[in-house]
C-alpha atoms as a PDB file:
ATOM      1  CA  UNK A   1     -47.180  20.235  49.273  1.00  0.00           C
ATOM      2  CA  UNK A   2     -49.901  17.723  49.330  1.00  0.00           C
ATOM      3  CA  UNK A   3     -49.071  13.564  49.980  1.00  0.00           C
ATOM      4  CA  UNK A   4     -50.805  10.476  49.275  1.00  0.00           C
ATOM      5  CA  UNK A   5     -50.722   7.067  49.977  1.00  0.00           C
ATOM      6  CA  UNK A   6     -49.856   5.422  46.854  1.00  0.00           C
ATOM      7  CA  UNK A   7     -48.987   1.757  48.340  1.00  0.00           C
ATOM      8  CA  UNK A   8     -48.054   0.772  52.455  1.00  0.00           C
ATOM      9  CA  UNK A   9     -47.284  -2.443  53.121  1.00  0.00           C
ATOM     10  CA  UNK A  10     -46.044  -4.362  56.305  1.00  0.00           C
ATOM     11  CA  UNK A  11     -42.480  -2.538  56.193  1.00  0.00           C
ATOM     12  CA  UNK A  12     -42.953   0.046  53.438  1.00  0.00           C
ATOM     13  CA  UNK A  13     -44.855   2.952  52.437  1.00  0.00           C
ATOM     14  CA  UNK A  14     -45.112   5.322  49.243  1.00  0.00           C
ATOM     15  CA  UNK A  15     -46.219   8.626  49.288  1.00  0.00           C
ATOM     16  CA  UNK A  16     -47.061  10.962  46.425  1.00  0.00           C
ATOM     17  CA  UNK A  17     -45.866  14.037  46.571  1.00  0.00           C
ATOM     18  CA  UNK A  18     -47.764  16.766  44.415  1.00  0.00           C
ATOM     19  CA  UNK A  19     -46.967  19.885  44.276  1.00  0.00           C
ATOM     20  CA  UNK A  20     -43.594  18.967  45.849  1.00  0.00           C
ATOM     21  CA  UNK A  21     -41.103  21.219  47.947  1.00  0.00           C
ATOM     22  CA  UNK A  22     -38.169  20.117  47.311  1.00  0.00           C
ATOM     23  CA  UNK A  23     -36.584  22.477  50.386  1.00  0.00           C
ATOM     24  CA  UNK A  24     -38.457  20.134  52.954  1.00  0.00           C
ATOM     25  CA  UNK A  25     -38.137  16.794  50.951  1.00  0.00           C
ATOM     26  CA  UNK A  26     -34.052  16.104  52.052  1.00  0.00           C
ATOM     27  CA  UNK A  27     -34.414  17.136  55.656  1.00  0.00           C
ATOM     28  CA  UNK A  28     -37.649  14.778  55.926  1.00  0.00           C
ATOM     29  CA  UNK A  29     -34.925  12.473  54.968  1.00  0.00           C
ATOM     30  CA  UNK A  30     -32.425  12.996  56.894  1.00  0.00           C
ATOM     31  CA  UNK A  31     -35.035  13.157  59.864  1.00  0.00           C
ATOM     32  CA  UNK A  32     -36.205   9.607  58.647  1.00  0.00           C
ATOM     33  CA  UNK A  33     -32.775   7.681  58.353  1.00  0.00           C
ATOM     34  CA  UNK A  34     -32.073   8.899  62.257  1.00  0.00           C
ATOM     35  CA  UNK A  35     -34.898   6.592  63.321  1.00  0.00           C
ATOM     36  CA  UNK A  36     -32.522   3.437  63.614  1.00  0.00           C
ATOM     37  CA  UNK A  37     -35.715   1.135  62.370  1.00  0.00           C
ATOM     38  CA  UNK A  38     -35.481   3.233  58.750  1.00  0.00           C
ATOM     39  CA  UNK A  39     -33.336   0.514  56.309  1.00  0.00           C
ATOM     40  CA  UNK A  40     -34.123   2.671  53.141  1.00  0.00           C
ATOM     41  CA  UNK A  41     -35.729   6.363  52.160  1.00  0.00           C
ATOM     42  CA  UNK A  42     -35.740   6.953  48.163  1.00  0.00           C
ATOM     43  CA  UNK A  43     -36.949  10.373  46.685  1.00  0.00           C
ATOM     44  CA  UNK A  44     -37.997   9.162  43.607  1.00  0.00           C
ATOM     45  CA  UNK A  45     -38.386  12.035  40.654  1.00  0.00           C
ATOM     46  CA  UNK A  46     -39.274  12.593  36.947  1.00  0.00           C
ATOM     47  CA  UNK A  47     -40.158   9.083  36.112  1.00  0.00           C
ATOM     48  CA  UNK A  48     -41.755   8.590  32.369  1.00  0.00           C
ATOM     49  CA  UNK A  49     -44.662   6.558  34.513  1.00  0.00           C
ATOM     50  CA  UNK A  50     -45.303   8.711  37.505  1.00  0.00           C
ATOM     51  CA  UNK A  51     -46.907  11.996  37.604  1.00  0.00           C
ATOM     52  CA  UNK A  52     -45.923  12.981  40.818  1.00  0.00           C
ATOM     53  CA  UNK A  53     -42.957  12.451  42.556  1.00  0.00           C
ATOM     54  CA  UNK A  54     -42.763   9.335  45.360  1.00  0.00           C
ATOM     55  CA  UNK A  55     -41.391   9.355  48.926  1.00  0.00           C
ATOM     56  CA  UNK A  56     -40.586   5.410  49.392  1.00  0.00           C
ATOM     57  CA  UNK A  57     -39.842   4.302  52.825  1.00  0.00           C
ATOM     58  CA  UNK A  58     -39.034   0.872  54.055  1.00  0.00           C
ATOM     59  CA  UNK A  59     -38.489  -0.266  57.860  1.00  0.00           C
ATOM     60  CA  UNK A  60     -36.733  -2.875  59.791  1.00  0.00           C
ATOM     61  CA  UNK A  61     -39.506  -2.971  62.288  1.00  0.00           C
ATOM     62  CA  UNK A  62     -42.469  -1.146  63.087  1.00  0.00           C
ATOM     63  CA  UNK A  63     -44.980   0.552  61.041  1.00  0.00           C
ATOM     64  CA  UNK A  64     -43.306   2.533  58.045  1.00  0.00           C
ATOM     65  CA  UNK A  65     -46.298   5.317  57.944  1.00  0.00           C
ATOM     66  CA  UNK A  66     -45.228   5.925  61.959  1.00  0.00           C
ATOM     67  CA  UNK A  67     -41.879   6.638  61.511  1.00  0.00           C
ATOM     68  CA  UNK A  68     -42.617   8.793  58.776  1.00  0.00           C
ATOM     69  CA  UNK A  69     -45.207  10.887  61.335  1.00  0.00           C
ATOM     70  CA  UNK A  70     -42.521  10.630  63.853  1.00  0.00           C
ATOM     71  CA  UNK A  71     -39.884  12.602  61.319  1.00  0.00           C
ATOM     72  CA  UNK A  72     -42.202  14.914  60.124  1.00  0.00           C
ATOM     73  CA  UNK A  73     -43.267  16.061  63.638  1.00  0.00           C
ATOM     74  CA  UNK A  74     -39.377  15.740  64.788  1.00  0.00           C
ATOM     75  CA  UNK A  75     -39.133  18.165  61.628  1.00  0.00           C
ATOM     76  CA  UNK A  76     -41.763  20.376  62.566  1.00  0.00           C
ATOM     77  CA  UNK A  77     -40.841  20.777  66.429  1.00  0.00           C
ATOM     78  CA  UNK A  78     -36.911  22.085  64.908  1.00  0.00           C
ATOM     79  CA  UNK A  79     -37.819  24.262  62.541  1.00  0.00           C
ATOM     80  CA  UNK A  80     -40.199  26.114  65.337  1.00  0.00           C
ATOM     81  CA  UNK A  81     -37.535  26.368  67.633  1.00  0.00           C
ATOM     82  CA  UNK A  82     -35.748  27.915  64.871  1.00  0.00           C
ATOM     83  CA  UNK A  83     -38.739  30.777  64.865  1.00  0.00           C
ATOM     84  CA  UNK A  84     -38.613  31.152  68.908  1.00  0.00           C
END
């Protein structure tokens, strides 16, 4: 699956999702609303204007595009101690 930045903002950030995996796209999610400065996470999907689906994610506080690192590498670092 390959993102994009589609818009980032002060709070929020947008990511494109092409070629999408849905299997990793709800546990990114759930990863993302444990960070307690996460207010909203939409998977947006099969929109008449949008070609690819969009990964929306607002914050609180912070930067939006950190907490979104921090929950993919939180992500990453379970599903390899699921391989150990």
């Amino acid at each position: 699956m390959k993102t994009y930045i589609v818009e980032k903002t002060d709070n929020s950030i947008s990511l494109g999702l092409k070629d999408k995996d849905v299997t990793i796209i709800q546990p990114l999610i759930d990863m993302l609303y444990r960070n307690p400065d996460v207010v909203l996470v939409r998977h947006i999907e099969k929109h008449p204007e949008l070609e690819d689906n969009i990964l929306f994610v607002q914050v609180g506080k912070g930067d939006p595009l950190t907490a979104l690192k921090q929950a993919a590498d939180s992500l990453s670092e379970y599903f390899a101690e699921l391989l150990s």
